[in-house]
C-alpha atoms as a PDB file:
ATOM      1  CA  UNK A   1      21.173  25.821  55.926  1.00  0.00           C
ATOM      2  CA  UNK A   2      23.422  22.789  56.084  1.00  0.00           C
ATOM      3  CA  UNK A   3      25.946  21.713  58.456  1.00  0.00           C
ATOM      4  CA  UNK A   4      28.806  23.417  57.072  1.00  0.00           C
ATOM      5  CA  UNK A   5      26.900  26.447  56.318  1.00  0.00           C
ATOM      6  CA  UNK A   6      26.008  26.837  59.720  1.00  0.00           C
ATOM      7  CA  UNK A   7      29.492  26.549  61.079  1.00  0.00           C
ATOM      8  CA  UNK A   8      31.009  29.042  58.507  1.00  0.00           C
ATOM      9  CA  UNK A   9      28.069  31.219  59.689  1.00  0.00           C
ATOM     10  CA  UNK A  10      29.153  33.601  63.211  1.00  0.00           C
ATOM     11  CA  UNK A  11      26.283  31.946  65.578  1.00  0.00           C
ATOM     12  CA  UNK A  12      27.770  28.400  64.171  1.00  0.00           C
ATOM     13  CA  UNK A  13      31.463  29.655  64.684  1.00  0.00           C
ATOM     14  CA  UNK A  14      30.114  31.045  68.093  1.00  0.00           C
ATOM     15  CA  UNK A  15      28.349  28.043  69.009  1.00  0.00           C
ATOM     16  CA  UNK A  16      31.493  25.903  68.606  1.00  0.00           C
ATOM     17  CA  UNK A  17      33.570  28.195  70.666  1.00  0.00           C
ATOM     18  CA  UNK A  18      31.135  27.476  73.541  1.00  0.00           C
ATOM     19  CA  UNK A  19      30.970  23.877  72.965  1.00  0.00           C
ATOM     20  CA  UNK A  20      34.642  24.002  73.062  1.00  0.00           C
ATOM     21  CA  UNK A  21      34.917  26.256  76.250  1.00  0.00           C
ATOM     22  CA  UNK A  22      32.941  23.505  77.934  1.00  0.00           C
ATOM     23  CA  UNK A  23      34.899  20.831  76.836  1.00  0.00           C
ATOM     24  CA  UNK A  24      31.916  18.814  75.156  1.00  0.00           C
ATOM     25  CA  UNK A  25      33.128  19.318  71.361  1.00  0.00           C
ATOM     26  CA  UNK A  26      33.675  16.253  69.191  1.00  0.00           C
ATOM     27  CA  UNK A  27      37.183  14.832  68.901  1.00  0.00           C
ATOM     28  CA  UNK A  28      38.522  16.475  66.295  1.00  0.00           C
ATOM     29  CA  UNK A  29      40.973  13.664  63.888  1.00  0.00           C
ATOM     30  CA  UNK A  30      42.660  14.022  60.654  1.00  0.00           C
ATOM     31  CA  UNK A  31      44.478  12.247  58.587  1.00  0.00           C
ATOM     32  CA  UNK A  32      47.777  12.756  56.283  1.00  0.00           C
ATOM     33  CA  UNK A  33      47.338  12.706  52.589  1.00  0.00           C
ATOM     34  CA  UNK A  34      50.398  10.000  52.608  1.00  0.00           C
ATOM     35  CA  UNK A  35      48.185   7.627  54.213  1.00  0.00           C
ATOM     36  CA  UNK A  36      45.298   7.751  51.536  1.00  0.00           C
ATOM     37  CA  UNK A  37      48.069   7.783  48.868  1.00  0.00           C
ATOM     38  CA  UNK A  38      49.260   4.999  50.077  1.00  0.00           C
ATOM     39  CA  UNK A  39      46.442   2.760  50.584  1.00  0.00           C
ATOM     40  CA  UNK A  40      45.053   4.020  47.135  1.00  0.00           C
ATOM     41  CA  UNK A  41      47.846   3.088  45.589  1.00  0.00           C
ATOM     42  CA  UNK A  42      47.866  -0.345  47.450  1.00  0.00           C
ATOM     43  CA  UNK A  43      44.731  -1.081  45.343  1.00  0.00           C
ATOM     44  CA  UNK A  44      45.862   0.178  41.836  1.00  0.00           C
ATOM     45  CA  UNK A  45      44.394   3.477  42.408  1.00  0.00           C
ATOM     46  CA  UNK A  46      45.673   7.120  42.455  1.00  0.00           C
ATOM     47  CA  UNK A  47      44.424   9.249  45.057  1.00  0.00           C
ATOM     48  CA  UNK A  48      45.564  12.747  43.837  1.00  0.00           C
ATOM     49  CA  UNK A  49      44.562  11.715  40.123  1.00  0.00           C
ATOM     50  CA  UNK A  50      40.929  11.497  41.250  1.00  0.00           C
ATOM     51  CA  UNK A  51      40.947  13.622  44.824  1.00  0.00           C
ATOM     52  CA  UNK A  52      37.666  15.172  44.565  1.00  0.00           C
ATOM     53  CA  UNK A  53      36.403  10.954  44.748  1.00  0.00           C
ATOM     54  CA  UNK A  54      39.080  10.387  47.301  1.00  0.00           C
ATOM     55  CA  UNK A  55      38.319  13.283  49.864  1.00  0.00           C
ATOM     56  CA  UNK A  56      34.872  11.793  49.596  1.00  0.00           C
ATOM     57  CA  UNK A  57      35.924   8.884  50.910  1.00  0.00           C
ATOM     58  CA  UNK A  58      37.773  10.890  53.270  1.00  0.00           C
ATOM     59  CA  UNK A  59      34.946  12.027  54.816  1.00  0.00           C
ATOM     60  CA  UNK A  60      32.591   8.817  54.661  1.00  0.00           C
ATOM     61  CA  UNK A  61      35.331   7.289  57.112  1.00  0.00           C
ATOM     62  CA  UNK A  62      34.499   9.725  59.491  1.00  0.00           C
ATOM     63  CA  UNK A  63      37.634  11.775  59.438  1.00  0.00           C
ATOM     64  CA  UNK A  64      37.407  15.681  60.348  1.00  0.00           C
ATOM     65  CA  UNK A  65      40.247  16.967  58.945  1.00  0.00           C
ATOM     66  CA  UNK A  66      43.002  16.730  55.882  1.00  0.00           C
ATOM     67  CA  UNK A  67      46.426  17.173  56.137  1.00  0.00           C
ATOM     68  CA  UNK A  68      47.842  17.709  52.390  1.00  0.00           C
ATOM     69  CA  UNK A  69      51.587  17.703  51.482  1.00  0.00           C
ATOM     70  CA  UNK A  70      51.504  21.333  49.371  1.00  0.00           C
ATOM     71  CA  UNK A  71      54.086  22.248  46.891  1.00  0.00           C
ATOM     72  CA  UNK A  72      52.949  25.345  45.854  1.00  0.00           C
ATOM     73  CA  UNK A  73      50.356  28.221  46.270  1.00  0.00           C
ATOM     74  CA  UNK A  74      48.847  26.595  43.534  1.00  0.00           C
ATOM     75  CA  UNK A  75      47.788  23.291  45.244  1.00  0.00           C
ATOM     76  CA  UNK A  76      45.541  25.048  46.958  1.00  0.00           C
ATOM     77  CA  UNK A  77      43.673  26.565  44.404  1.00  0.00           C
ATOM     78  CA  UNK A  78      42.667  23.029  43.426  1.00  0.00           C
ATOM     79  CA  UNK A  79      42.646  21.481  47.016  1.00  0.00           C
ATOM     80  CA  UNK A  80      40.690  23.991  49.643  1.00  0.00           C
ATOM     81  CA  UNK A  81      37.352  24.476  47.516  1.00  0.00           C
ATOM     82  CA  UNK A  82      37.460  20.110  46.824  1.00  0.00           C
ATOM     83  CA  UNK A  83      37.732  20.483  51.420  1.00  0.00           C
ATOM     84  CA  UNK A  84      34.938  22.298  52.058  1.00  0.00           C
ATOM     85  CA  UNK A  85      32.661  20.559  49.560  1.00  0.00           C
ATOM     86  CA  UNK A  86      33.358  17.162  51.600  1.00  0.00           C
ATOM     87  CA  UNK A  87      33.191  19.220  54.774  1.00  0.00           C
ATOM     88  CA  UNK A  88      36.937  18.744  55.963  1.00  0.00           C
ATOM     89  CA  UNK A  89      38.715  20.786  57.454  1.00  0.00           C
ATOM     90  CA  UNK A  90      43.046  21.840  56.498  1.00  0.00           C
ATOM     91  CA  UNK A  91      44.116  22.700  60.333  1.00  0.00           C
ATOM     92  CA  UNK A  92      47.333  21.638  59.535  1.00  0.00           C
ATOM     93  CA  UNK A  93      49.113  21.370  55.719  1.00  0.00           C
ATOM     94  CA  UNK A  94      53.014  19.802  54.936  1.00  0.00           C
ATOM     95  CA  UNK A  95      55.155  21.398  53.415  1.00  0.00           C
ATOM     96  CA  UNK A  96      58.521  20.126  52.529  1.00  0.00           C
ATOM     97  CA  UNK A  97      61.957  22.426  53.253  1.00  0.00           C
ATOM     98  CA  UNK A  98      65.376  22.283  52.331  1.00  0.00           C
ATOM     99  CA  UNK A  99      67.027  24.513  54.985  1.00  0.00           C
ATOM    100  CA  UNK A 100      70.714  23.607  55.381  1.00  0.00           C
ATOM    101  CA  UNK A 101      71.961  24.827  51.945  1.00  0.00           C
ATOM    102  CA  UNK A 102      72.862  28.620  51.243  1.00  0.00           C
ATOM    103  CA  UNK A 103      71.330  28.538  47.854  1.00  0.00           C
ATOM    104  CA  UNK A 104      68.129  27.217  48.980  1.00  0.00           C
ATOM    105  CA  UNK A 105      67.134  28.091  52.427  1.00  0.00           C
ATOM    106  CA  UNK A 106      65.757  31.778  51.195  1.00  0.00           C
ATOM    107  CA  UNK A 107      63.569  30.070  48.690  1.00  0.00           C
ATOM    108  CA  UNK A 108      61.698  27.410  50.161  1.00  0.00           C
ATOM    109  CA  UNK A 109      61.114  29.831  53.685  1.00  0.00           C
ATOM    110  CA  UNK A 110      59.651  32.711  51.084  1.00  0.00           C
ATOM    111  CA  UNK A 111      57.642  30.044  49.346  1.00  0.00           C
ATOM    112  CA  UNK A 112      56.458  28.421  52.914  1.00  0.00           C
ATOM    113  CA  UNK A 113      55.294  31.571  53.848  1.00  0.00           C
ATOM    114  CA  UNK A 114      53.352  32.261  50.643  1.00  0.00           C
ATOM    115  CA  UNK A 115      51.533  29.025  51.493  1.00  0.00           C
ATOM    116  CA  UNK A 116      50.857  29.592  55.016  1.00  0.00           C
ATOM    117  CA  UNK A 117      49.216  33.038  54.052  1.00  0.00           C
ATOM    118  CA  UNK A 118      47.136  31.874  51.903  1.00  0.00           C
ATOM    119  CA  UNK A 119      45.839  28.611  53.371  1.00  0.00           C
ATOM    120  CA  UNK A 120      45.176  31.044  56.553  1.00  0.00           C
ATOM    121  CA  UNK A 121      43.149  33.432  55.056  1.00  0.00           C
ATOM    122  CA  UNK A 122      41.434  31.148  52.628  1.00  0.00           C
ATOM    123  CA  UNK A 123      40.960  27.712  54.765  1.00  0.00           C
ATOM    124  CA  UNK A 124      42.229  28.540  58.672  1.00  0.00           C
ATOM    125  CA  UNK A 125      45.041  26.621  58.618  1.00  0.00           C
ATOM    126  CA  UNK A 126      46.944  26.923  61.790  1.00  0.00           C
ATOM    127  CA  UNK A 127      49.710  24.985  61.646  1.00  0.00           C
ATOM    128  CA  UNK A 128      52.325  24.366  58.859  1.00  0.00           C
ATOM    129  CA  UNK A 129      54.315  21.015  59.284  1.00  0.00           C
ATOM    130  CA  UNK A 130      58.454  20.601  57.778  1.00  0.00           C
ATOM    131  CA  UNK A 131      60.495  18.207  57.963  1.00  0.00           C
ATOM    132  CA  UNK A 132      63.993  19.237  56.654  1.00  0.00           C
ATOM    133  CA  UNK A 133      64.864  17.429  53.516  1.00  0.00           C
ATOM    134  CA  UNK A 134      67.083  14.673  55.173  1.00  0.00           C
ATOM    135  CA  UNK A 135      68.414  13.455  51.544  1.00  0.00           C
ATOM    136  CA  UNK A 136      71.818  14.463  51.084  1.00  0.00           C
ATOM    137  CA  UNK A 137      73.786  15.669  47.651  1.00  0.00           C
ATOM    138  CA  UNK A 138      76.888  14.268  46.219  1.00  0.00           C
ATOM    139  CA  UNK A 139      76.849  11.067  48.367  1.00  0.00           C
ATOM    140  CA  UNK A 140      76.856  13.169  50.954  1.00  0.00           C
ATOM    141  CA  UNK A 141      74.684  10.505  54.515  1.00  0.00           C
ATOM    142  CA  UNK A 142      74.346  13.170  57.287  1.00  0.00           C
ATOM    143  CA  UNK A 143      74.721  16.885  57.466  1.00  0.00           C
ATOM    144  CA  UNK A 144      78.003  18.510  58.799  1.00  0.00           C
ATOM    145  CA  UNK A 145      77.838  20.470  62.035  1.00  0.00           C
ATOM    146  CA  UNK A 146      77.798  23.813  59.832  1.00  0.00           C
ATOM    147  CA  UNK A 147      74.362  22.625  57.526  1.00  0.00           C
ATOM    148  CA  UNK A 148      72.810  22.009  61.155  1.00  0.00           C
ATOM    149  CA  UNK A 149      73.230  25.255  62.366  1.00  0.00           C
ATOM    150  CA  UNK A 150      72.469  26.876  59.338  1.00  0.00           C
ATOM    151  CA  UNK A 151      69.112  24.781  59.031  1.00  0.00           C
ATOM    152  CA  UNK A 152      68.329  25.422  62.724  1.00  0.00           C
ATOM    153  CA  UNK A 153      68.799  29.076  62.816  1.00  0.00           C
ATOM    154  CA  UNK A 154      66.643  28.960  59.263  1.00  0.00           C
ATOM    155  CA  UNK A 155      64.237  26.873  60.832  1.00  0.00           C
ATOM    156  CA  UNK A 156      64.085  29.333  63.652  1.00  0.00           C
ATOM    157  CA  UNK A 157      63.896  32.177  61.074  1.00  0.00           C
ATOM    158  CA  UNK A 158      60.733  30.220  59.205  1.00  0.00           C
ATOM    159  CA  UNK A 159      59.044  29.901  62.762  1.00  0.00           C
ATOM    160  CA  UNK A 160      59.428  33.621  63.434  1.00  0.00           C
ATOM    161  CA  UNK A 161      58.048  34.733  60.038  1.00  0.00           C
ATOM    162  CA  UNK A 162      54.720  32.030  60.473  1.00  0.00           C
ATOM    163  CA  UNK A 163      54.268  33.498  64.113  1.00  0.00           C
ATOM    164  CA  UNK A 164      53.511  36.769  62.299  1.00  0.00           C
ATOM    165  CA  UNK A 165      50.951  35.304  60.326  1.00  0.00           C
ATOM    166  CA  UNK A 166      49.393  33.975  63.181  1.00  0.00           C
ATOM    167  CA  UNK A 167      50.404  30.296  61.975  1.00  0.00           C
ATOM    168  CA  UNK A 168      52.678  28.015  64.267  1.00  0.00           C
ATOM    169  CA  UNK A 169      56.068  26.306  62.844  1.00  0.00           C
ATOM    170  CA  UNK A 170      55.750  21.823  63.723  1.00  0.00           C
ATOM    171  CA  UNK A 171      59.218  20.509  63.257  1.00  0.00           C
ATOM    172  CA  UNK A 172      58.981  17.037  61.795  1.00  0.00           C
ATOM    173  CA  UNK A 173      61.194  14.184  61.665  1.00  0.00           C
ATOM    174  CA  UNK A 174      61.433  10.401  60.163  1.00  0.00           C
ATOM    175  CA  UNK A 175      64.199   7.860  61.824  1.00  0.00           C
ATOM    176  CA  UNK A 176      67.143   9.575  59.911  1.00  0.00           C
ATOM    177  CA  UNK A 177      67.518  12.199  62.055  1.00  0.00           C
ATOM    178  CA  UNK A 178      67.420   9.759  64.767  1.00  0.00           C
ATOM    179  CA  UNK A 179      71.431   8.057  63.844  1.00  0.00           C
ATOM    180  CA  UNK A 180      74.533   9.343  65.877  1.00  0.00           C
ATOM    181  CA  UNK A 181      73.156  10.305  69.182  1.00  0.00           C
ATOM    182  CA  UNK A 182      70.116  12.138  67.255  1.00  0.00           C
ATOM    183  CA  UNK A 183      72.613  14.905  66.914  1.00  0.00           C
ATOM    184  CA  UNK A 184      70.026  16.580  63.980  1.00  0.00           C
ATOM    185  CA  UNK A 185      67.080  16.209  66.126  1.00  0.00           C
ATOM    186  CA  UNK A 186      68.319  17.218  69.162  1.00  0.00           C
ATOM    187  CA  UNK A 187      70.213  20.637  67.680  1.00  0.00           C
ATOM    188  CA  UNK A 188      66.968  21.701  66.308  1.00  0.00           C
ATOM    189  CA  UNK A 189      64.815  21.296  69.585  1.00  0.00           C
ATOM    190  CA  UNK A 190      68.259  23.103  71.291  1.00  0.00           C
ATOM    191  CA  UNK A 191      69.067  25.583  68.844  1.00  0.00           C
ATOM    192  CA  UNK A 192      65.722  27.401  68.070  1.00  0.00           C
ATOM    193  CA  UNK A 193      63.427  29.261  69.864  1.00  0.00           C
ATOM    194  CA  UNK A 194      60.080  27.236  71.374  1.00  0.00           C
ATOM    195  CA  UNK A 195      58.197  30.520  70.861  1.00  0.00           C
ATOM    196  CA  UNK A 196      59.160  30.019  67.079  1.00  0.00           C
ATOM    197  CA  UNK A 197      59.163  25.990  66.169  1.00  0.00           C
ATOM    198  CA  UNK A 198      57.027  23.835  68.010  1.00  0.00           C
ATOM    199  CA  UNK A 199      57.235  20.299  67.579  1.00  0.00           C
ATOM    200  CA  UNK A 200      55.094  17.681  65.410  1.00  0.00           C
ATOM    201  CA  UNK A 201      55.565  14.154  67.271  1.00  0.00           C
ATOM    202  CA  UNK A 202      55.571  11.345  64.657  1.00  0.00           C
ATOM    203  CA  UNK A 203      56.173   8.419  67.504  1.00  0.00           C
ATOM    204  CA  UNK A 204      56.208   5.860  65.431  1.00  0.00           C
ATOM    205  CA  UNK A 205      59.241   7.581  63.352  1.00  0.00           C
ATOM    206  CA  UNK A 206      60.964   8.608  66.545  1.00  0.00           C
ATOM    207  CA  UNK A 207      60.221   4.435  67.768  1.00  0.00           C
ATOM    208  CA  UNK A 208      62.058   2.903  64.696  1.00  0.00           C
ATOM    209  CA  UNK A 209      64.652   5.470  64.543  1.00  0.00           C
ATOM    210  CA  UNK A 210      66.022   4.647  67.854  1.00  0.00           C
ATOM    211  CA  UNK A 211      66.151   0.957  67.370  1.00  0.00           C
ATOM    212  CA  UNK A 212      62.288   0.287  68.124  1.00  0.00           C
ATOM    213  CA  UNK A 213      62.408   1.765  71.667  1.00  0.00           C
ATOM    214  CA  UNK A 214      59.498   3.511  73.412  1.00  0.00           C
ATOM    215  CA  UNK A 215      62.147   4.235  76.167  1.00  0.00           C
ATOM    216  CA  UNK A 216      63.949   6.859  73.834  1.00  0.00           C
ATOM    217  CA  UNK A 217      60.551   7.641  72.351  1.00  0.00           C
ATOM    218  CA  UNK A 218      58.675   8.538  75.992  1.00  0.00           C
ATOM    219  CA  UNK A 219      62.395  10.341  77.002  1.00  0.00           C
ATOM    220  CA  UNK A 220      62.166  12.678  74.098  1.00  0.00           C
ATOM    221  CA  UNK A 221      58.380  13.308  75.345  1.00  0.00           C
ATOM    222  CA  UNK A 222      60.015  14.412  78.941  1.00  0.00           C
ATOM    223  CA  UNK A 223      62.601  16.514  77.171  1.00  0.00           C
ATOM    224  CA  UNK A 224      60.484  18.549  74.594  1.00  0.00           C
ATOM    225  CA  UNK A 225      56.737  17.458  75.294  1.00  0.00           C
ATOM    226  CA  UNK A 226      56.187  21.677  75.879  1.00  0.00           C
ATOM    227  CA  UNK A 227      56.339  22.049  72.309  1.00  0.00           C
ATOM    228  CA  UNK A 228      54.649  18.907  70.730  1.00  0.00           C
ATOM    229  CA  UNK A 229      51.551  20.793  69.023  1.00  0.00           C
ATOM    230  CA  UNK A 230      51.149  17.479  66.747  1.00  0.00           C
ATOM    231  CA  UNK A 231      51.280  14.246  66.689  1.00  0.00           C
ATOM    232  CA  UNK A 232      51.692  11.870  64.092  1.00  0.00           C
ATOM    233  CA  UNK A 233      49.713   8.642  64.759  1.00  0.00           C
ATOM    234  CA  UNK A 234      51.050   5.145  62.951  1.00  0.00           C
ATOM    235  CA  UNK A 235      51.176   2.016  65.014  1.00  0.00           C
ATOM    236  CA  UNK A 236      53.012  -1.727  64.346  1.00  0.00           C
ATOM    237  CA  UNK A 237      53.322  -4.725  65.479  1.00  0.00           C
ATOM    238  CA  UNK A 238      56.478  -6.661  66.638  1.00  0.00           C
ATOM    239  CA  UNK A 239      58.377  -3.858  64.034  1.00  0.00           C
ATOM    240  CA  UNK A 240      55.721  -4.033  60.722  1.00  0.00           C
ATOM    241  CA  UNK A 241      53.059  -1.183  60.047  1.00  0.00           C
ATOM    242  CA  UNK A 242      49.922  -2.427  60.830  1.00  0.00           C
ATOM    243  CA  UNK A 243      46.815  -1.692  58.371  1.00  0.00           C
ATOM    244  CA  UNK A 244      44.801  -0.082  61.369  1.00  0.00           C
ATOM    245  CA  UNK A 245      45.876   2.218  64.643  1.00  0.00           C
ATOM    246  CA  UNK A 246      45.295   0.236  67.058  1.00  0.00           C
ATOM    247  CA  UNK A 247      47.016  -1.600  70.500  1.00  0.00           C
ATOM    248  CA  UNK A 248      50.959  -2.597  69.098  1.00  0.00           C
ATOM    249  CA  UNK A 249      54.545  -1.677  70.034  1.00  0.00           C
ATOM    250  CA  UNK A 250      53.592   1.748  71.051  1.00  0.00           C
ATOM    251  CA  UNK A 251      51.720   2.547  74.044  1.00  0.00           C
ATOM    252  CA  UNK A 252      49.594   5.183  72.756  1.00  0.00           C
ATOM    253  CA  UNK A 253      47.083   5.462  75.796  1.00  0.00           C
ATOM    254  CA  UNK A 254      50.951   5.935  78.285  1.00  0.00           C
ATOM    255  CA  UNK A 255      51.764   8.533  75.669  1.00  0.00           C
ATOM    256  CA  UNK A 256      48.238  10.052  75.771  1.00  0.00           C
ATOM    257  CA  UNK A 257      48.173  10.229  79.882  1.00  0.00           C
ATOM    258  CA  UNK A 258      52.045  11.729  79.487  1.00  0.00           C
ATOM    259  CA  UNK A 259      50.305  14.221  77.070  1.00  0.00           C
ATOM    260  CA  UNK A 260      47.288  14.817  79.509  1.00  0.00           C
ATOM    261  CA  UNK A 261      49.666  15.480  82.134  1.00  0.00           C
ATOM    262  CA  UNK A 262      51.507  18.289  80.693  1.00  0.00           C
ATOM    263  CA  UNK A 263      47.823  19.800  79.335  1.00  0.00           C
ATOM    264  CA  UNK A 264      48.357  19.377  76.117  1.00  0.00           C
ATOM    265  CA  UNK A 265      46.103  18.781  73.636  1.00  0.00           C
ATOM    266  CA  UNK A 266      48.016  18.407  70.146  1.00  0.00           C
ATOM    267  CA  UNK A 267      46.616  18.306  66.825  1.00  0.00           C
ATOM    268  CA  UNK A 268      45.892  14.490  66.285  1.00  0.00           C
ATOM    269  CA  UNK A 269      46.625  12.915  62.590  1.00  0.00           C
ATOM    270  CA  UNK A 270      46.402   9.552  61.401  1.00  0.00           C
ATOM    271  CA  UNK A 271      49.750   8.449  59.016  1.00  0.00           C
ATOM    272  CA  UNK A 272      49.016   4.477  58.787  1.00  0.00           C
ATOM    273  CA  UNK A 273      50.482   3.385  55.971  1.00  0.00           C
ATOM    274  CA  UNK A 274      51.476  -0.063  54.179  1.00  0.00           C
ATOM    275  CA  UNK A 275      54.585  -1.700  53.671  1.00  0.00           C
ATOM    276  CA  UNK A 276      56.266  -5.106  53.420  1.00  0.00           C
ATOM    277  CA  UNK A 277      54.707  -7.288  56.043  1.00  0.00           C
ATOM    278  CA  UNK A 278      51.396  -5.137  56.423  1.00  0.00           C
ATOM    279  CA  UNK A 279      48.069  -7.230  56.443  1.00  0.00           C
ATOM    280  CA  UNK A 280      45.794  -6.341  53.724  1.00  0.00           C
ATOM    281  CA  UNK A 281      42.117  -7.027  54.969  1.00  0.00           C
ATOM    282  CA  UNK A 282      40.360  -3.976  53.865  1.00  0.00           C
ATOM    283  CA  UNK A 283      39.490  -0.908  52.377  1.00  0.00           C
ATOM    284  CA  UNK A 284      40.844   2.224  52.687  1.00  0.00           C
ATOM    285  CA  UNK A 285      37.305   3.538  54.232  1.00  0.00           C
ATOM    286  CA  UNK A 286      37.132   0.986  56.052  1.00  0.00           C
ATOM    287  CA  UNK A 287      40.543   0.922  58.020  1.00  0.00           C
ATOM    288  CA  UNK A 288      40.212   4.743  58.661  1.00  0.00           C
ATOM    289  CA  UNK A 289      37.440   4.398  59.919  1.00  0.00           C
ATOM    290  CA  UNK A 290      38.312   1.612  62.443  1.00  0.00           C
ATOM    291  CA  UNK A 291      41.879   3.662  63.062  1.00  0.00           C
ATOM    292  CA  UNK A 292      39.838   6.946  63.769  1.00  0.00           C
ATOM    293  CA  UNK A 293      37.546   4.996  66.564  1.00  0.00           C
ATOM    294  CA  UNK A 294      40.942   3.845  68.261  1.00  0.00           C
ATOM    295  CA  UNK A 295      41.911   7.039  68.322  1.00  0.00           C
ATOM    296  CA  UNK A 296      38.544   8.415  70.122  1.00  0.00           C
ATOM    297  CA  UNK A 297      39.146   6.056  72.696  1.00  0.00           C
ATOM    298  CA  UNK A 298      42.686   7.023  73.526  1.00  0.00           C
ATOM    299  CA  UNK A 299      42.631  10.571  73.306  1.00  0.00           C
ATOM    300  CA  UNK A 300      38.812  11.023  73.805  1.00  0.00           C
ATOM    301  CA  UNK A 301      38.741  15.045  73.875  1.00  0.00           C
ATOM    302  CA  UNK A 302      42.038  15.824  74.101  1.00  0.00           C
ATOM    303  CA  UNK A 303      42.217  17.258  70.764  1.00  0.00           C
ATOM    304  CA  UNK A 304      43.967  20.972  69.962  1.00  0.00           C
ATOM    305  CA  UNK A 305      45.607  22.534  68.256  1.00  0.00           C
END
């Protein structure tokens, strides 16, 4: 019986509940599938055009887990057997929404919640990350006060229908949502229930939106740290993504003792990415790897969800 086996088997899945219960499981880290994408793509290589050879070298970095942007039921099909043949595991998927428009809203929650059943009953997935489609129509640079209501109280409405499923809503957000006082961010923290939409931290997003400040960045951990169930790991250096997650303009160990305070232990998932300015030294095994042993010594077992 291998590894995996075992751990599918009930004394493996009972043996890791006790490991757990004493607090002497391994770290569990993942990583977004926009990081490998990225990096793959870096070298002249597609990652989804040959995933069954990139989730391999998923796993020889030493990563535990995948997080996989999902269109469709049908991604799975393709993407949860490919998992547990490289012995990964999906605790958390993305899945992209358009809430604040009347003639979409219904659709994408109905097709969310197709995915979220599935990937729970097939894979475990517990969580289900969104981020709001911040692109606007017709020109169109921010939403009006009416699309953010309707998108929080369809938001909310998402949340409650993954609660029943026993899957838990992460609100996510890049720097967009961040301009005019964070008016898009803030309304859907305010405006929905915590019970129903939990919060996926991407710091680094939050960092550049507000100007490249880790004072906004640690305030809106005071605010709404109660919900973060995620976190979004990308570091840089004086403003440029850095090939590795490592020490840089974020204080990740402050943020990790913040987190520790509040007993929290959020879902942790590497999003390092390239762009202009970002050293290219190595591979993408390589750098994941390094990035996932930074990450064990900042948040050394404070993993969740």
């Amino acid at each position: 019986m291998n590894r995996r086996t075992f751990l599918e088997s009930g004394a493996g899945a009972a043996l890791a509940a006790a490991g757990a219960a004493r607090g002497d499981q391994k770290l569990h880290v993942a990583c977004a599938s926009y990081s490998w994408e990225q990096f793959y793509a870096r070298e002249g290589r597609n990652f989804a055009a040959s995933l069954d050879e990139g989730l391999g070298d998923v796993a020889r970095s030493g990563l535990d887990g995948y997080e996989s942007a999902i269109g469709s039921p049908a991604d799975l099909d393709r993407l949860i057997p490919l998992l547990r043949k490289h012995g990964l595991e999906p605790r958390s998927l993305y899945v992209s929404t358009e809430l604040h428009l009347p003639e979409t809203s219904d659709d994408r929650i109905r097709l969310v919640l197709d995915i979220a059943r599935q990937a729970n009953s097939e894979a475990g997935t517990r969580l289900i990350v969104t981020n709001p489609s911040p692109l606007r129509r017709g020109g169109q640079e921010d939403k009006d006060d009416g699309q953010l209501r309707r998108q929080a109280e369809r938001l909310d409405a998402l949340g409650a229908g993954l609660r029943r499923l026993g899957v838990t809503l992460a609100y996510h957000t890049h720097d967009v949502e961040m301009r005019k006082a964070a008016r898009e961010f803030h309304h859907m923290m305010l405006a929905t229930s915590p019970d129903n939409v939990s919060l996926c931290l991407d710091a680094h997003w939050i960092y550049r939106g507000c100007g490249n400040s880790s004072v906004a960045l640690f305030d809106i951990v005071s605010l709404y740290g109660g919900r973060i169930r995620e976190l979004h790991l990308r570091q840089s250096v004086e403003g440029v993504w850095t090939e590795t997650f490592g020490p840089g303009d974020i204080d990740y160990p402050e943020l990790a003792r913040r987190l520790s305070g509040l007993k929290l232990r959020p879902h942790l998932v590497l999003e390092q990415a390239p762009e202009k300015g970002t050293p290219k030294t190595t591979d993408p095994v390589a750098l994941h790897r390094a990035s996932r042993e930074y990450v064990d010594t900042v948040f050394a077992r404070r993993d969740g969800p």
